[in-house]
PDB file of N, CA and C in Angstrom:
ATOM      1  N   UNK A   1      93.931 -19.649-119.384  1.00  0.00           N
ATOM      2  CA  UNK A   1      92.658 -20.314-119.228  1.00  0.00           C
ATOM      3  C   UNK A   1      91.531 -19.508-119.885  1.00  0.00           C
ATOM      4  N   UNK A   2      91.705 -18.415-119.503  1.00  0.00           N
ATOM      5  CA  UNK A   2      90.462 -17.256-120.546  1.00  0.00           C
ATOM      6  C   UNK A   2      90.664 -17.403-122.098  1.00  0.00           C
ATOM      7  N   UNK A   3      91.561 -17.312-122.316  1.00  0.00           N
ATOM      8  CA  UNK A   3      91.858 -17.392-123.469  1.00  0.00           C
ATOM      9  C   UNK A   3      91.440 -19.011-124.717  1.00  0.00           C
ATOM     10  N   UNK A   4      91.530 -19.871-124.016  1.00  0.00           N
ATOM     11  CA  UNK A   4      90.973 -21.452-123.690  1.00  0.00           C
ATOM     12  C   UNK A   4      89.333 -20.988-124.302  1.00  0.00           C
ATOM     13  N   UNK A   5      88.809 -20.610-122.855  1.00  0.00           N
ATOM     14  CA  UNK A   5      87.504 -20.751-122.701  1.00  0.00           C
ATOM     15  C   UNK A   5      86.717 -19.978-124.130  1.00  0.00           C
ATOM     16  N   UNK A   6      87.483 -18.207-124.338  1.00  0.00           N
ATOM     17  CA  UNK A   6      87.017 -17.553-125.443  1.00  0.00           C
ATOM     18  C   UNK A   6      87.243 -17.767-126.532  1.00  0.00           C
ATOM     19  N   UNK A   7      88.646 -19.058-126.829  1.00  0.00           N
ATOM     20  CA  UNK A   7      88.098 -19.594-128.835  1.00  0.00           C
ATOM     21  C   UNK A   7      87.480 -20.875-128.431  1.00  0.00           C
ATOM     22  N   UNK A   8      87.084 -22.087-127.550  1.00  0.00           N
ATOM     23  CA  UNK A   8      86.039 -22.663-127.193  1.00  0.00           C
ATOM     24  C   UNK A   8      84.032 -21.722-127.701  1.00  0.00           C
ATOM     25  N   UNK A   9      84.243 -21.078-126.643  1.00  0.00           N
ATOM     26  CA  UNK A   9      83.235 -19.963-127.030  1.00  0.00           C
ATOM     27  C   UNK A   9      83.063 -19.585-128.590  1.00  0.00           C
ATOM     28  N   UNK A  10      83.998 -19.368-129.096  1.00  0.00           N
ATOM     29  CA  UNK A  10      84.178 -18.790-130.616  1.00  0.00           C
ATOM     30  C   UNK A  10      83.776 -20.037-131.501  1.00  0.00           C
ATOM     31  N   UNK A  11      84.345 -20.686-131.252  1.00  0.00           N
ATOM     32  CA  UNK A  11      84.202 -22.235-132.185  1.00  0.00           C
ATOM     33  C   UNK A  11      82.804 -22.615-131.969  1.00  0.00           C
ATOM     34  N   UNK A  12      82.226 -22.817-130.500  1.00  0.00           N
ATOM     35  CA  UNK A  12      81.001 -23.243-130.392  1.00  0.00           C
ATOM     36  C   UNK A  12      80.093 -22.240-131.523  1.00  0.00           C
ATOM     37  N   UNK A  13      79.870 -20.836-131.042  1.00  0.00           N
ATOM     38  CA  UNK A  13      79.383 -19.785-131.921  1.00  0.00           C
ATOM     39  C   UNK A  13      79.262 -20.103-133.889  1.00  0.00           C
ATOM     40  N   UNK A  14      81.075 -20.385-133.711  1.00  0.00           N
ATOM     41  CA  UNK A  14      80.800 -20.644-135.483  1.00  0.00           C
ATOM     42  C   UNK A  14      80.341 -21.906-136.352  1.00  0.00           C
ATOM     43  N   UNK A  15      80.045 -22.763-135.379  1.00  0.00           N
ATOM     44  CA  UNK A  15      80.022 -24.238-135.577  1.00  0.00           C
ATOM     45  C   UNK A  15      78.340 -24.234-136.117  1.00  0.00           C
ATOM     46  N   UNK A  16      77.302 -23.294-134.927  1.00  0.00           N
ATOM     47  CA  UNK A  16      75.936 -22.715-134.949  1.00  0.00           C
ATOM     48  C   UNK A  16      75.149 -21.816-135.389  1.00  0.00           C
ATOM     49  N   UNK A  17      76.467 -20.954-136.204  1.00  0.00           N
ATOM     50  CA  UNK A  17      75.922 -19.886-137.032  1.00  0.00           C
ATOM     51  C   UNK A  17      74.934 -19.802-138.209  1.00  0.00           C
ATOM     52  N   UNK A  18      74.559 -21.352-138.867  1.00  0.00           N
ATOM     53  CA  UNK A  18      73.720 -21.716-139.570  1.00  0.00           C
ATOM     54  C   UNK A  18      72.480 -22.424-139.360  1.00  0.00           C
ATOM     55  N   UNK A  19      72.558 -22.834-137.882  1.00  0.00           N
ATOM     56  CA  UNK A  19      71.530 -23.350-138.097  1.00  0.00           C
ATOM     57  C   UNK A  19      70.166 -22.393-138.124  1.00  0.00           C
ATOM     58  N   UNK A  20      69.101 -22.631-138.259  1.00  0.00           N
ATOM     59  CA  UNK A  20      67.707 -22.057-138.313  1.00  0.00           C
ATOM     60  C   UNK A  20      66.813 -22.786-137.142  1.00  0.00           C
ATOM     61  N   UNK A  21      65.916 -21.931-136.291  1.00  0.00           N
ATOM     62  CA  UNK A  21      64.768 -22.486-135.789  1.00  0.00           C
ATOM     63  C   UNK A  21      63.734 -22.272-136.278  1.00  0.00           C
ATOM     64  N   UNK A  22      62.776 -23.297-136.275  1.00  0.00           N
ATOM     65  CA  UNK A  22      61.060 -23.592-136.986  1.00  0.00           C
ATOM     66  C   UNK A  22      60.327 -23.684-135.676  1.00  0.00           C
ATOM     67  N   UNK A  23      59.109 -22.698-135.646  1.00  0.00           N
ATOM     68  CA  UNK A  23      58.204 -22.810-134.865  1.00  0.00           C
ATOM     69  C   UNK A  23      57.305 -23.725-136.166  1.00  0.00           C
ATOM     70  N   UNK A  24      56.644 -25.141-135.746  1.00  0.00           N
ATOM     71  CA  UNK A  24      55.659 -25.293-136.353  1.00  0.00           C
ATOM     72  C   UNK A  24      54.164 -25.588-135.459  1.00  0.00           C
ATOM     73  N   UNK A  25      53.310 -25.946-136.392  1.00  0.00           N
ATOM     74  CA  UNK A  25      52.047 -25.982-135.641  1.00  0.00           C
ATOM     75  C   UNK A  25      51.248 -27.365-136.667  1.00  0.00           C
ATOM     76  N   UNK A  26      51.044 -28.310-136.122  1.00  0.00           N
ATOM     77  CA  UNK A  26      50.287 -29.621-137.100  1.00  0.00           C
ATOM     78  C   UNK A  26      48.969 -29.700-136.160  1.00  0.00           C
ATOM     79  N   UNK A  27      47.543 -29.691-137.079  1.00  0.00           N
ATOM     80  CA  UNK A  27      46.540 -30.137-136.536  1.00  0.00           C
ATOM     81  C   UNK A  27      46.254 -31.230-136.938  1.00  0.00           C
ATOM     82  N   UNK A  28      45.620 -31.779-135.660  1.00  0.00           N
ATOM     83  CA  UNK A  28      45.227 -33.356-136.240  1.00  0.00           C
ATOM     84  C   UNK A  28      43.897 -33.661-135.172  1.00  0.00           C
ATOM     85  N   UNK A  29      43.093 -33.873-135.768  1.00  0.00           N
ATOM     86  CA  UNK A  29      41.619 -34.052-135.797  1.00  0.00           C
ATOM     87  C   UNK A  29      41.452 -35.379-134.213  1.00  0.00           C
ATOM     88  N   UNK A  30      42.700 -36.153-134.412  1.00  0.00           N
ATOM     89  CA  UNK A  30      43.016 -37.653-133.056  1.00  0.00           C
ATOM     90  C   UNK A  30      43.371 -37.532-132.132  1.00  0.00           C
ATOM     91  N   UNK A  31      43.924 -35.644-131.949  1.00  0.00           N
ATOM     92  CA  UNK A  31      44.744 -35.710-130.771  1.00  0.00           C
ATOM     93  C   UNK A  31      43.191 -34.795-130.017  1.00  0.00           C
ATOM     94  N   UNK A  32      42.539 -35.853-129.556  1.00  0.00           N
ATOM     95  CA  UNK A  32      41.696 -34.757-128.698  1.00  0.00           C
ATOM     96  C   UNK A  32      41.697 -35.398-126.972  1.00  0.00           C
ATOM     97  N   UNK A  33      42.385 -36.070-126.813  1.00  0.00           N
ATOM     98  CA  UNK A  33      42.559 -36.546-125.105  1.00  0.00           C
ATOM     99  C   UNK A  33      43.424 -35.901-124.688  1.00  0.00           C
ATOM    100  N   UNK A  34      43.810 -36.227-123.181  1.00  0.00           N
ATOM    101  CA  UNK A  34      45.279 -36.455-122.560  1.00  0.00           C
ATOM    102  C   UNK A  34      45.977 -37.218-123.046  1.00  0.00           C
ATOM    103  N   UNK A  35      45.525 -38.420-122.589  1.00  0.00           N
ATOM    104  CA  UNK A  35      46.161 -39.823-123.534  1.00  0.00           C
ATOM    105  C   UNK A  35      47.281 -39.241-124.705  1.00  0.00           C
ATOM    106  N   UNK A  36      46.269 -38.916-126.383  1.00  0.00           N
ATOM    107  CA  UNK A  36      46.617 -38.508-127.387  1.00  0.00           C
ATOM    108  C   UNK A  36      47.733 -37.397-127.135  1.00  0.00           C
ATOM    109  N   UNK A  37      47.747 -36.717-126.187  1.00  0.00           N
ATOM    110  CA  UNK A  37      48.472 -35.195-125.771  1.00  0.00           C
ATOM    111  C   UNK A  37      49.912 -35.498-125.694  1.00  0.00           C
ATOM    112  N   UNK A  38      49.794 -36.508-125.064  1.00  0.00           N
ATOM    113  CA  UNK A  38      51.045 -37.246-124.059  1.00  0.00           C
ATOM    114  C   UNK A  38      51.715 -38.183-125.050  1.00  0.00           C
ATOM    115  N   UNK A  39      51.114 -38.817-125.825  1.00  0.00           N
ATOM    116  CA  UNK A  39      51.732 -39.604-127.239  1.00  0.00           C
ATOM    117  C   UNK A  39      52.359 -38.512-128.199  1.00  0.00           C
ATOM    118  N   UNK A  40      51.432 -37.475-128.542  1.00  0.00           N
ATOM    119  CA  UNK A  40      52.093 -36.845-129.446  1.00  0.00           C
ATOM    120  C   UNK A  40      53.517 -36.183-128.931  1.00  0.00           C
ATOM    121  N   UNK A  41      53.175 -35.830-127.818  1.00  0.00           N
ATOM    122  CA  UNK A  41      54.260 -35.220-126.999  1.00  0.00           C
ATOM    123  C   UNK A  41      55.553 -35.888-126.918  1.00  0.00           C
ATOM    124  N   UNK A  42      55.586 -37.358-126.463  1.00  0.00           N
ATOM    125  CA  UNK A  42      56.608 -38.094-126.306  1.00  0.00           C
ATOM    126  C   UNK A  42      57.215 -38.599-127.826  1.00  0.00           C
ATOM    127  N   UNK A  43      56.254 -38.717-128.745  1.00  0.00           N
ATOM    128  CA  UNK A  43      56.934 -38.957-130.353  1.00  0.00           C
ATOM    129  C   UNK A  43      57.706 -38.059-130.701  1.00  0.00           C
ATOM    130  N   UNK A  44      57.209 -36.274-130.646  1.00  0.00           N
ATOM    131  CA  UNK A  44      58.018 -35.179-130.555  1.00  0.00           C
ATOM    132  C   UNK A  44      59.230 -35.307-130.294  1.00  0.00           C
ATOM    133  N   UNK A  45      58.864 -35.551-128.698  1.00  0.00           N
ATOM    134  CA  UNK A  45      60.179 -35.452-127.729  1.00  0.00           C
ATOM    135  C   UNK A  45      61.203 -36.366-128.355  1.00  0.00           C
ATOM    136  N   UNK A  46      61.004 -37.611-128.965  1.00  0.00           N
ATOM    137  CA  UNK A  46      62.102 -38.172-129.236  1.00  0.00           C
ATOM    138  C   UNK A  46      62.865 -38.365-130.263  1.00  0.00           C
ATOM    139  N   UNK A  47      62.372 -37.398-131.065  1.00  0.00           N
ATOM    140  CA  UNK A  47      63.532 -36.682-132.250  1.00  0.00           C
ATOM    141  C   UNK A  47      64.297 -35.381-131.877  1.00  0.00           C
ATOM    142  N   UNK A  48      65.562 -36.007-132.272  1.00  0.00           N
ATOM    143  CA  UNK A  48      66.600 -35.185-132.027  1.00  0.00           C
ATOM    144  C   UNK A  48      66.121 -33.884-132.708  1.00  0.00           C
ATOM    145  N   UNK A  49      66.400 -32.418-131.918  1.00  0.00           N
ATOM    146  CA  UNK A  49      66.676 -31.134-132.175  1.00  0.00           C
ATOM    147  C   UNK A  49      65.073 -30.958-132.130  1.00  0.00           C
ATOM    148  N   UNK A  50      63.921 -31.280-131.445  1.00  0.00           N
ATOM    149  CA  UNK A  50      62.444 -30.942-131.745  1.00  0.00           C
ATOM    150  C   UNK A  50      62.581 -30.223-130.053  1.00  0.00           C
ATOM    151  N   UNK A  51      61.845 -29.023-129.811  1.00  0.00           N
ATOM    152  CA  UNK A  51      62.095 -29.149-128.224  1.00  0.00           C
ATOM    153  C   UNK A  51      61.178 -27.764-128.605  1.00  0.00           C
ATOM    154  N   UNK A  52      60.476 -27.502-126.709  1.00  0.00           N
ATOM    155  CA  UNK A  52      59.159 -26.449-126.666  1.00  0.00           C
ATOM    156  C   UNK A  52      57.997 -27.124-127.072  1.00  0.00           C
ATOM    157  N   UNK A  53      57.834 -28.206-127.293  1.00  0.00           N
ATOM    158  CA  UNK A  53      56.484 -28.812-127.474  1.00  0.00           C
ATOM    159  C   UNK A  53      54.751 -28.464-126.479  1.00  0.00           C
ATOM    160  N   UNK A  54      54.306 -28.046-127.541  1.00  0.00           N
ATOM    161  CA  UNK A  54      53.057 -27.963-126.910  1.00  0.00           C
ATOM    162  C   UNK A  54      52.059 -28.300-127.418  1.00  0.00           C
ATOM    163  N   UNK A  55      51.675 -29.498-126.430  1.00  0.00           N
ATOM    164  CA  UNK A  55      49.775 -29.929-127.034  1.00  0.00           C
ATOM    165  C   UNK A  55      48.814 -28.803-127.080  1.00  0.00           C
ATOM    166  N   UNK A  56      48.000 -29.382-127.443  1.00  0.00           N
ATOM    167  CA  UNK A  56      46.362 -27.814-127.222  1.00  0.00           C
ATOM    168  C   UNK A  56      45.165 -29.082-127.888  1.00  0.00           C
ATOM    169  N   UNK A  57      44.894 -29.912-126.614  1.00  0.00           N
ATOM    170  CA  UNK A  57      43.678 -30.752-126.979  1.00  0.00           C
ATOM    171  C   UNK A  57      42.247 -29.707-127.739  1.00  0.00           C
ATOM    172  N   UNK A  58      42.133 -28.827-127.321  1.00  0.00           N
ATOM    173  CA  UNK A  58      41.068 -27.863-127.411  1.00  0.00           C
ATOM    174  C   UNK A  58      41.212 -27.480-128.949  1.00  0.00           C
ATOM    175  N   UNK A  59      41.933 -27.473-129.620  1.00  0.00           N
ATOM    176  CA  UNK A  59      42.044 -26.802-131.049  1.00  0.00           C
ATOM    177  C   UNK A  59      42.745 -28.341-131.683  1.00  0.00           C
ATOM    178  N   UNK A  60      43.072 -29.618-130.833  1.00  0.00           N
ATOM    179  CA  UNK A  60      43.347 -30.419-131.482  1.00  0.00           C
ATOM    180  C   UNK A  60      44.488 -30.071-132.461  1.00  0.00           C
ATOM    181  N   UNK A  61      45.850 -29.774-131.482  1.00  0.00           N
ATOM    182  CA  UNK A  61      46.926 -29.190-132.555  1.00  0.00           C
ATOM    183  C   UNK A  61      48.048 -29.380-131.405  1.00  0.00           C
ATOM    184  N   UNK A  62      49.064 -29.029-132.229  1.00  0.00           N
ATOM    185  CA  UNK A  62      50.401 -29.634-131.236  1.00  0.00           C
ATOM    186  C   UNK A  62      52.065 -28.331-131.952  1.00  0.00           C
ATOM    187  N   UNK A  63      51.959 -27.561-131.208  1.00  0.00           N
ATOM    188  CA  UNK A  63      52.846 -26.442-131.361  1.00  0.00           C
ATOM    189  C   UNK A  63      54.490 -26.851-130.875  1.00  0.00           C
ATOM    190  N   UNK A  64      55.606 -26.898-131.714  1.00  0.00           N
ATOM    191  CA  UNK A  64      56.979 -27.240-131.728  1.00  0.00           C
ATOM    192  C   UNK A  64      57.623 -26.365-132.478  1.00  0.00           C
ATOM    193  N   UNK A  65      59.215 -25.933-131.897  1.00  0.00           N
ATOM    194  CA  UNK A  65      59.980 -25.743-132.431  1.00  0.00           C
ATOM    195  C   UNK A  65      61.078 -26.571-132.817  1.00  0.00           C
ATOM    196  N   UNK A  66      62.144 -26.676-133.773  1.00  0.00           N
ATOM    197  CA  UNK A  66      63.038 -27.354-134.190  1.00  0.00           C
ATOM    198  C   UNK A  66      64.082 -26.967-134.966  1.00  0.00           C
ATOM    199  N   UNK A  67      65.203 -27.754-134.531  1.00  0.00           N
ATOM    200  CA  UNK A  67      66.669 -26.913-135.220  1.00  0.00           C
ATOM    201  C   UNK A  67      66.740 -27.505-136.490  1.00  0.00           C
ATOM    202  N   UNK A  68      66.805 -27.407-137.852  1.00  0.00           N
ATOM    203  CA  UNK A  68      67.016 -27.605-139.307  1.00  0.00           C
ATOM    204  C   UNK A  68      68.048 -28.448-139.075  1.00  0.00           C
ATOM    205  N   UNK A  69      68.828 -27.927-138.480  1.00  0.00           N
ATOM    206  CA  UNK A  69      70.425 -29.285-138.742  1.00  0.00           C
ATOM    207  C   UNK A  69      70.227 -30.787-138.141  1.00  0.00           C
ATOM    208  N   UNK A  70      69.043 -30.867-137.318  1.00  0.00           N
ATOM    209  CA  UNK A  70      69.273 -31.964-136.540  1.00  0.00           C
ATOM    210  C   UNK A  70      68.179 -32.866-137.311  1.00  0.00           C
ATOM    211  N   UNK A  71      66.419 -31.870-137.352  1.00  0.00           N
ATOM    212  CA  UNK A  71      65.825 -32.501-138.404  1.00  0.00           C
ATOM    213  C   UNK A  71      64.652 -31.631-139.167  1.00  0.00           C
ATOM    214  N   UNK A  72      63.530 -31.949-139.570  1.00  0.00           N
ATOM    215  CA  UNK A  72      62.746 -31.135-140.711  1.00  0.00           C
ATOM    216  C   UNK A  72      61.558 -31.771-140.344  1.00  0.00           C
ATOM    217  N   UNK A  73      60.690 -30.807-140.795  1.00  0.00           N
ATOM    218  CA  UNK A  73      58.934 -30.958-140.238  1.00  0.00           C
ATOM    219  C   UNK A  73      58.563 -32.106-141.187  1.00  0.00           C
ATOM    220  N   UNK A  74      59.125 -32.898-142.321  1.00  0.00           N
ATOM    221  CA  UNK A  74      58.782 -33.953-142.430  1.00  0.00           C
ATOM    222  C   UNK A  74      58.953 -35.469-141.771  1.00  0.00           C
ATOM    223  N   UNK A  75      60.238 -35.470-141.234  1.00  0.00           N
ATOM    224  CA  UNK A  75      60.479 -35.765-140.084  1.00  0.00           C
ATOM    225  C   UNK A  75      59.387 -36.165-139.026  1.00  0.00           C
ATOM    226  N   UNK A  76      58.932 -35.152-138.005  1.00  0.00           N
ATOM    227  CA  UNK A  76      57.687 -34.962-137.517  1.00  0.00           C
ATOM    228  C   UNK A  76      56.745 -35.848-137.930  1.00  0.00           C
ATOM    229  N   UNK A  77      55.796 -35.159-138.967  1.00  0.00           N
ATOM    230  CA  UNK A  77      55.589 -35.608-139.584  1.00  0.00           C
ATOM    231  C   UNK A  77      55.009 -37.125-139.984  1.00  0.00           C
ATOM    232  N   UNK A  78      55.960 -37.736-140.494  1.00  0.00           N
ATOM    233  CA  UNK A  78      56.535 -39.189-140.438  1.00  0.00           C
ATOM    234  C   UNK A  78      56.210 -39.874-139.561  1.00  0.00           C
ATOM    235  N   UNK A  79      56.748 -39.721-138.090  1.00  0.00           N
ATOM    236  CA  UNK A  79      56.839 -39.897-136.758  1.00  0.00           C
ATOM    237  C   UNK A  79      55.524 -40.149-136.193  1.00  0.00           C
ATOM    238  N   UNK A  80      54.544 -39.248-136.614  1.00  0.00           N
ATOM    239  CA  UNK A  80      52.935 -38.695-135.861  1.00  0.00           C
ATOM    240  C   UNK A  80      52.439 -39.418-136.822  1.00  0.00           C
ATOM    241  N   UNK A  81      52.641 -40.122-138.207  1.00  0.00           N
ATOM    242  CA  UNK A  81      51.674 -40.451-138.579  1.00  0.00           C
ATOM    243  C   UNK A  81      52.030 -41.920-138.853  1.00  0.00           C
ATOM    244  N   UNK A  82      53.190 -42.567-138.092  1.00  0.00           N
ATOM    245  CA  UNK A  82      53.431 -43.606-137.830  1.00  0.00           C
ATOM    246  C   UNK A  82      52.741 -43.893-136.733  1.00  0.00           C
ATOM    247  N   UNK A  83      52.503 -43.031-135.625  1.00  0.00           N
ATOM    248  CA  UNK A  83      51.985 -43.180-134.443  1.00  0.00           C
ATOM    249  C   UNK A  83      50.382 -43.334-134.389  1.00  0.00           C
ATOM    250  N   UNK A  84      49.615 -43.412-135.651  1.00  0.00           N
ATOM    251  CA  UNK A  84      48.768 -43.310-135.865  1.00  0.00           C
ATOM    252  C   UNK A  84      47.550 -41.914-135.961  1.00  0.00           C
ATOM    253  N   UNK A  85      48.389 -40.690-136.070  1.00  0.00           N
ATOM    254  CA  UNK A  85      47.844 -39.307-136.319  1.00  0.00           C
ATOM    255  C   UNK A  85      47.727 -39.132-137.443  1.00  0.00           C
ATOM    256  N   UNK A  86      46.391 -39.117-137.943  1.00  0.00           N
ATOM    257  CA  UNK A  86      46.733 -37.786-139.324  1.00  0.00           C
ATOM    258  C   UNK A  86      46.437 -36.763-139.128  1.00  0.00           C
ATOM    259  N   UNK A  87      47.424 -36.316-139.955  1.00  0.00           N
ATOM    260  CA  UNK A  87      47.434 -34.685-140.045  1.00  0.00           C
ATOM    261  C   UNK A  87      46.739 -33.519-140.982  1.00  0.00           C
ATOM    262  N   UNK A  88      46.124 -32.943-140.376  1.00  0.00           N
ATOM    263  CA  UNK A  88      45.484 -32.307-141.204  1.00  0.00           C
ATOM    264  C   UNK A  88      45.742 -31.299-142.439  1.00  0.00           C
ATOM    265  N   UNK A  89      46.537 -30.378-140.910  1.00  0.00           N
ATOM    266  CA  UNK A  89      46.980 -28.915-141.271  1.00  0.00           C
ATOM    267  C   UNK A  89      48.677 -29.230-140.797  1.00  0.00           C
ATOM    268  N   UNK A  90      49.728 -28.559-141.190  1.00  0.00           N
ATOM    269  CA  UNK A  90      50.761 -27.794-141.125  1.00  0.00           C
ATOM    270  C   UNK A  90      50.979 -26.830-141.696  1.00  0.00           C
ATOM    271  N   UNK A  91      51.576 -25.575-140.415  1.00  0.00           N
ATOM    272  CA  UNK A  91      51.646 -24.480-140.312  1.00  0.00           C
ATOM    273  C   UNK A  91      53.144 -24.211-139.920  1.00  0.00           C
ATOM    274  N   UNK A  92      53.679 -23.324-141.229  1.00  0.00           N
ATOM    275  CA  UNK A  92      55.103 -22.711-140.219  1.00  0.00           C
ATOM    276  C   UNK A  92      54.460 -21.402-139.742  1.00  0.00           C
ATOM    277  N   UNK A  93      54.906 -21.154-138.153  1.00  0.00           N
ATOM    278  CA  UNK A  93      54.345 -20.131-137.417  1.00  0.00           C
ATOM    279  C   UNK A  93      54.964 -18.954-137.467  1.00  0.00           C
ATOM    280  N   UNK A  94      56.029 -19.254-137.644  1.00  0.00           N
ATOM    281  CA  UNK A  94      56.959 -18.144-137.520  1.00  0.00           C
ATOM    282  C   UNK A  94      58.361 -18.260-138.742  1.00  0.00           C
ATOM    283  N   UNK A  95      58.458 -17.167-139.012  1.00  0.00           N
ATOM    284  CA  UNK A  95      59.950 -16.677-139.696  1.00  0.00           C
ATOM    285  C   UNK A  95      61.435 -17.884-139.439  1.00  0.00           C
ATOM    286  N   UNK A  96      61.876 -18.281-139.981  1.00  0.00           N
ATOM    287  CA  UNK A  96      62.884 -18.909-139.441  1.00  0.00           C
ATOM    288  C   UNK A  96      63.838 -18.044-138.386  1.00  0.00           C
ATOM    289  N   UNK A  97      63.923 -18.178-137.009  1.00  0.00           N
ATOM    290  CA  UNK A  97      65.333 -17.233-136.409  1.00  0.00           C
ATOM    291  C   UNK A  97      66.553 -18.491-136.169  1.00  0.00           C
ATOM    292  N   UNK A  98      67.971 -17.113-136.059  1.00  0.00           N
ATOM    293  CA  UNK A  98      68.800 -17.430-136.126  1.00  0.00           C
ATOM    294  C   UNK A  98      69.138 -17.701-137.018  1.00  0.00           C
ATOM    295  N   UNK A  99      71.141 -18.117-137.345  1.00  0.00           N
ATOM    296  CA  UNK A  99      71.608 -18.331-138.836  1.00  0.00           C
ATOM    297  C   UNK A  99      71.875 -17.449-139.155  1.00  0.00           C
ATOM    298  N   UNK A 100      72.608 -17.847-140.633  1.00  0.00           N
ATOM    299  CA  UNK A 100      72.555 -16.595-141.425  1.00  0.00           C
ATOM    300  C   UNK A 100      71.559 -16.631-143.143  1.00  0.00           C
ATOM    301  N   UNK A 101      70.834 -15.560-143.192  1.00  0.00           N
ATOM    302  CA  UNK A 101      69.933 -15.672-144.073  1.00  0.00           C
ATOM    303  C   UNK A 101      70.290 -15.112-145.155  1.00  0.00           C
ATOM    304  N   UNK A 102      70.391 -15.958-146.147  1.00  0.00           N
ATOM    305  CA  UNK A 102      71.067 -15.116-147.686  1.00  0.00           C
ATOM    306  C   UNK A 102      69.924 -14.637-148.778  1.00  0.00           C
TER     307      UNK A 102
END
């Protein structure tokens, strides 16, 4: 049964060894309510691999991370400005982690 569980374990590991996470950051000038907070939030939320979402009515900006394999800040994107957001600014916040980087 250990033995089971540790190439399970192994396989999961090598299956994930590529992907990358994106902290991004999009300002948009519309998201200044709750209301707006809670839309952008739930458009987020419902693309696969987007997760950690955070509004910031106050700076009018909306902070996410996301896994590359599942989807891409155009993606996003897309999504927010179907929803009726434009966007001002996008920002990658951070370094890609995880993966392997060649």
């Amino acid at each position: 049964m250990k033995k089971i569980l540790l190439i399970c374990l192994l396989l999961f590991m090598a299956n994930n060894a590529n992907a990358l996470e994106f902290q991004w950051k999009f300002v948009m000038p519309a998201m200044d309510s709750r209301e707006a907070a809670v839309e952008v939030y739930e458009v987020l939320d419902s693309i696969k691999g987007v997760y950690d979402i955070v509004p910031d009515i106050e700076r009018n900006s909306v902070m996410f991370f996301f896994d590359d394999e599942k989807t891409t800040e155009d993606v996003a994107k897309e999504r927010l400005t179907a929803a009726g957001y434009k966007i001002e600014k996008m920002m990658l916040l951070e370094e890609p982690k995880g993966g392997v980087m060649n």
